[in-house]
Protein backbone atom coordinates (compact mmCIF):
# COMPACT_ATOMS: atom_id res chain seq x y z
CA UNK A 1 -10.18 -8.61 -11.16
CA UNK A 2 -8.02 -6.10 -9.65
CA UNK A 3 -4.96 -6.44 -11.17
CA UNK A 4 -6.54 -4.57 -14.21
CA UNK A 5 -7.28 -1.85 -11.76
CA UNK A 6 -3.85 -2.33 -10.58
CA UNK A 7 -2.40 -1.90 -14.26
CA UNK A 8 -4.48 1.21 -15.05
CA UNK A 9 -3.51 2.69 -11.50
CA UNK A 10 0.56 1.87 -12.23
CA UNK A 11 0.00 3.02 -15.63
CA UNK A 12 -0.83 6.37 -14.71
CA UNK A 13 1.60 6.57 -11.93
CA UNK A 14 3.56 9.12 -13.97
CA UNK A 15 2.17 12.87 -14.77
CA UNK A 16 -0.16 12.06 -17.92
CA UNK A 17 1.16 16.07 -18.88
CA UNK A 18 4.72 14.70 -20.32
CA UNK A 19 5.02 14.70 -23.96
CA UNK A 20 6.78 11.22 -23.72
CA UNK A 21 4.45 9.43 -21.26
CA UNK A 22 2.19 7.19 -23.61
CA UNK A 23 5.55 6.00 -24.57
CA UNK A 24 6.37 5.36 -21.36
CA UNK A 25 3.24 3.26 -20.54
CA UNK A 26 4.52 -0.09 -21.21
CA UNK A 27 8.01 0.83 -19.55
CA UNK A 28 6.27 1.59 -16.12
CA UNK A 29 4.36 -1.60 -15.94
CA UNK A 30 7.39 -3.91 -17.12
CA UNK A 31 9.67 -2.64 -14.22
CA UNK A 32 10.43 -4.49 -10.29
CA UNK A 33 7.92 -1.90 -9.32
CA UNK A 34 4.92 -3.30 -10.40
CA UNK A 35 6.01 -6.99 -10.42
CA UNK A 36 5.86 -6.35 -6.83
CA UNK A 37 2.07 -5.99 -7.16
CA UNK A 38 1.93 -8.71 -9.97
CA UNK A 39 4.08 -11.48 -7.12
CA UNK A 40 1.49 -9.62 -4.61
CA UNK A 41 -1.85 -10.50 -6.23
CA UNK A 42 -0.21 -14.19 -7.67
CA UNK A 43 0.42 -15.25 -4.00
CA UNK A 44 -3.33 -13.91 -2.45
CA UNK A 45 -4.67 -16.22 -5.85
CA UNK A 46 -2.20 -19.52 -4.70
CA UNK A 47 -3.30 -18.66 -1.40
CA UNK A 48 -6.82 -19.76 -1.62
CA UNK A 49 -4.89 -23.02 -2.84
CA UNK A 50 -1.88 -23.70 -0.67
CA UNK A 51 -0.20 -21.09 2.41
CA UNK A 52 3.17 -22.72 1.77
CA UNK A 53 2.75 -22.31 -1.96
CA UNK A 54 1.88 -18.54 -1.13
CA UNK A 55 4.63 -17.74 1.09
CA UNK A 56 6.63 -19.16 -1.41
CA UNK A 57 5.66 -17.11 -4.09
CA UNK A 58 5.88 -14.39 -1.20
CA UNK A 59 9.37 -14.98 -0.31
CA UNK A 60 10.47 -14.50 -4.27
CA UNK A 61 8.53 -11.19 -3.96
CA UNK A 62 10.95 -9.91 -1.72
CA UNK A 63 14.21 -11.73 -2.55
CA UNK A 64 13.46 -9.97 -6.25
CA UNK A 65 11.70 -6.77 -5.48
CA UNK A 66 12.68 -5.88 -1.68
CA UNK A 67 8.61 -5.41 -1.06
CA UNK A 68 7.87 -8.24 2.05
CA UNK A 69 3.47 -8.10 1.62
CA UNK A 70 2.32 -10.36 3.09
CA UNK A 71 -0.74 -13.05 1.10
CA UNK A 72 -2.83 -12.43 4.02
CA UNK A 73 -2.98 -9.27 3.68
CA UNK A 74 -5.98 -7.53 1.77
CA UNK A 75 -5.49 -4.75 -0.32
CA UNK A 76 -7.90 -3.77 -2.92
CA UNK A 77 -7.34 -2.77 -6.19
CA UNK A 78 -5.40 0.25 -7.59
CA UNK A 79 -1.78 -0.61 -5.45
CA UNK A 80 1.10 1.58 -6.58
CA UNK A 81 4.36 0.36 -4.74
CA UNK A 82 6.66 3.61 -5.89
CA UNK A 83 10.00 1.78 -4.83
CA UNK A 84 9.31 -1.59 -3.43
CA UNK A 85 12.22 -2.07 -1.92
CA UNK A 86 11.45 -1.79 2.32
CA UNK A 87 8.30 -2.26 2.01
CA UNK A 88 6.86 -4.04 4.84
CA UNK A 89 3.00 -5.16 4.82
CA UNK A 90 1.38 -7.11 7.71
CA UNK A 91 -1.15 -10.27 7.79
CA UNK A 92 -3.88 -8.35 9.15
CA UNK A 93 -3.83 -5.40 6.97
CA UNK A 94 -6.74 -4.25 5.19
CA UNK A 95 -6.67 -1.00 2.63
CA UNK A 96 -9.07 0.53 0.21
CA UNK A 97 -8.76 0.81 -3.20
CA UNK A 98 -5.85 3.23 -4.66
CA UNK A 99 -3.43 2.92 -2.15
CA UNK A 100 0.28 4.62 -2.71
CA UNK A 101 3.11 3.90 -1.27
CA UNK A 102 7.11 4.81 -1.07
CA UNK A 103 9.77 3.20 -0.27
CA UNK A 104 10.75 1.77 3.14
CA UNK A 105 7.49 1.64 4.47
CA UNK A 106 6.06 -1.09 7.20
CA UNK A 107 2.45 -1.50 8.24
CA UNK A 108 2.08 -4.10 10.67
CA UNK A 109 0.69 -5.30 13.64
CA UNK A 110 1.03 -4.16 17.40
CA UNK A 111 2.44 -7.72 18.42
CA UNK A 112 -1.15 -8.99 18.77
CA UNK A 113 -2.03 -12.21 16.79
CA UNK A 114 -0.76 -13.20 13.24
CA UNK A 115 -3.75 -13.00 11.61
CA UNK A 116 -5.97 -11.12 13.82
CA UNK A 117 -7.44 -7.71 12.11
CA UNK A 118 -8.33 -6.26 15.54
CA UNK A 119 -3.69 -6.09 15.67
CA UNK A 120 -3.31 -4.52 12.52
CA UNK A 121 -4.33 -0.71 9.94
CA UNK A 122 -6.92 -0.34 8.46
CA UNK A 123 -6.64 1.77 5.70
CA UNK A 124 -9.32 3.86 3.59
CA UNK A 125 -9.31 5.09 -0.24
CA UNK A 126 -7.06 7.18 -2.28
CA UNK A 127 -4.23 7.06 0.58
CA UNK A 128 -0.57 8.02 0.05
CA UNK A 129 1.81 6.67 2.58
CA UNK A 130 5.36 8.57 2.54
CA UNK A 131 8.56 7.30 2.63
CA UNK A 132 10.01 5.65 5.30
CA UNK A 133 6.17 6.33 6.93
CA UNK A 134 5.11 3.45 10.09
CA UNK A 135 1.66 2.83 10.40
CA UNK A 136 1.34 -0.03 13.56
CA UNK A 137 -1.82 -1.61 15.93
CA UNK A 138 -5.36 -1.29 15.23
CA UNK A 139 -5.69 2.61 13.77
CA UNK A 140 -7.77 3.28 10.85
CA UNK A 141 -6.67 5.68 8.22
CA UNK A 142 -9.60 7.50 6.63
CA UNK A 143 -10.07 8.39 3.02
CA UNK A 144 -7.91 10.42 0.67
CA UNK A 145 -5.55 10.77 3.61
CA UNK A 146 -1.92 10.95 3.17
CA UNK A 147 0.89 10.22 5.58
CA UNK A 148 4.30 12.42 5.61
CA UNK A 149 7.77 10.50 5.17
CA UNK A 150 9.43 8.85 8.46
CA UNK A 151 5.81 9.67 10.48
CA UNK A 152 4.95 7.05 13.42
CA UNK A 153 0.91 6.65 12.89
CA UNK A 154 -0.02 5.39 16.20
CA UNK A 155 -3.67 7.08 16.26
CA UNK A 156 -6.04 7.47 13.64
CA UNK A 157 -6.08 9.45 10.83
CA UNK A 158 -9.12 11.18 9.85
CA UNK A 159 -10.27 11.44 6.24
CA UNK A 160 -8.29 13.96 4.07
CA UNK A 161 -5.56 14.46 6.83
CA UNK A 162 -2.00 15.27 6.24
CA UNK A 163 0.09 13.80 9.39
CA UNK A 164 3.35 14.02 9.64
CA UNK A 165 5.86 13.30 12.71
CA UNK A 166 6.79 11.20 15.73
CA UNK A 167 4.43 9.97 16.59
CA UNK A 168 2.30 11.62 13.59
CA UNK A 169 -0.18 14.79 14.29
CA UNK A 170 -2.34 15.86 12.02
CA UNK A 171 -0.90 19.21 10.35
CA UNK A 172 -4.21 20.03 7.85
CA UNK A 173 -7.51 18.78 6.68
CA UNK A 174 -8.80 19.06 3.66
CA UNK A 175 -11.99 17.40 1.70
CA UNK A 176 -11.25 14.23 0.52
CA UNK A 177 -11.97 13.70 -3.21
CA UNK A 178 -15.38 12.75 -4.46
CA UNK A 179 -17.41 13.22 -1.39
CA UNK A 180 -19.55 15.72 -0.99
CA UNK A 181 -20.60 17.86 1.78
């Protein structure tokens, strides 16, 4: 299940390098930052179940945390929410696996249906999404990408692009991890 994934990402969230971080371990995972991914995955489970039950369980998310992610949404496993609090995640949004994000951040839909994927990101692997960052409408963000704080991402992102800006532009490529050439 991915909340193990989601543990082990939030776990090492930290630099591993500190002398004091194994004793940190358990201090980063009992903190509003990752019970924001804990409320997350509980209301895409209840969903399956019961919508009200899930925006329920949704709605305490955000009253306690700040973070407004929505059940619909589907976001693999390894979610870091840095600072919950802003945090704005759309129906339609689908992102890989390892996804990191900072405070203040909304990725949502281009006005387009609720629930309709062809309104909403798409977002790859291994992608860091700065503060205060807006990703809207149907762009895809590729792999290992990451997005600068307070960009507009309007267009999509290729793979192992830093964008930054209104409305974002890429400023450098590089390789993203683990692929080869």
């Amino acid at each position: 299940m991915s909340i193990l994934q989601d543990v082990q990402a939030n776990a090492r969230s930290k630099s591993q390098s500190h002398p004091a971080s194994r004793k940190q371990t358990v201090a980063r995972l009992l903190n509003l930052r990752f019970l924001a991914v804990v409320l997350y995955r509980l209301s895409v489970a209840v969903g399956s179940r019961s919508g009200i039950l899930a925006d329920v369980v949704k709605q305490f998310n955000q009253l306690l945390t700040g973070a407004d992610v929505a059940w619909q949404a589907r976001i693999s496993a390894g979610l870091v929410l840095r600072h919950p609090v802003g945090v704005v995640i759309g129906a339609g949004v689908r992102a890989g696996e390892n996804l990191i994000l900072q405070q203040g951040v909304t990725i949502g839909g281009d006005g387009g249906s609720k629930l309709d994927e062809d309104h909403f990101p798409t977002i790859g692997d291994n992608v860091r999404i700065g503060p205060g960052a807006r990703l809207l409408g149907n762009i895809t963000v590729g792999d290992g990408a990451v997005i600068g704080a307070n960009s507009v991402v309007i267009r999509d992102v290729p793979a192992g692009a830093f964008v930054a800006g209104v409305p974002a532009r890429v400023i450098r490529t590089e390789e993203p991890p683990g692929r080869v050439s």
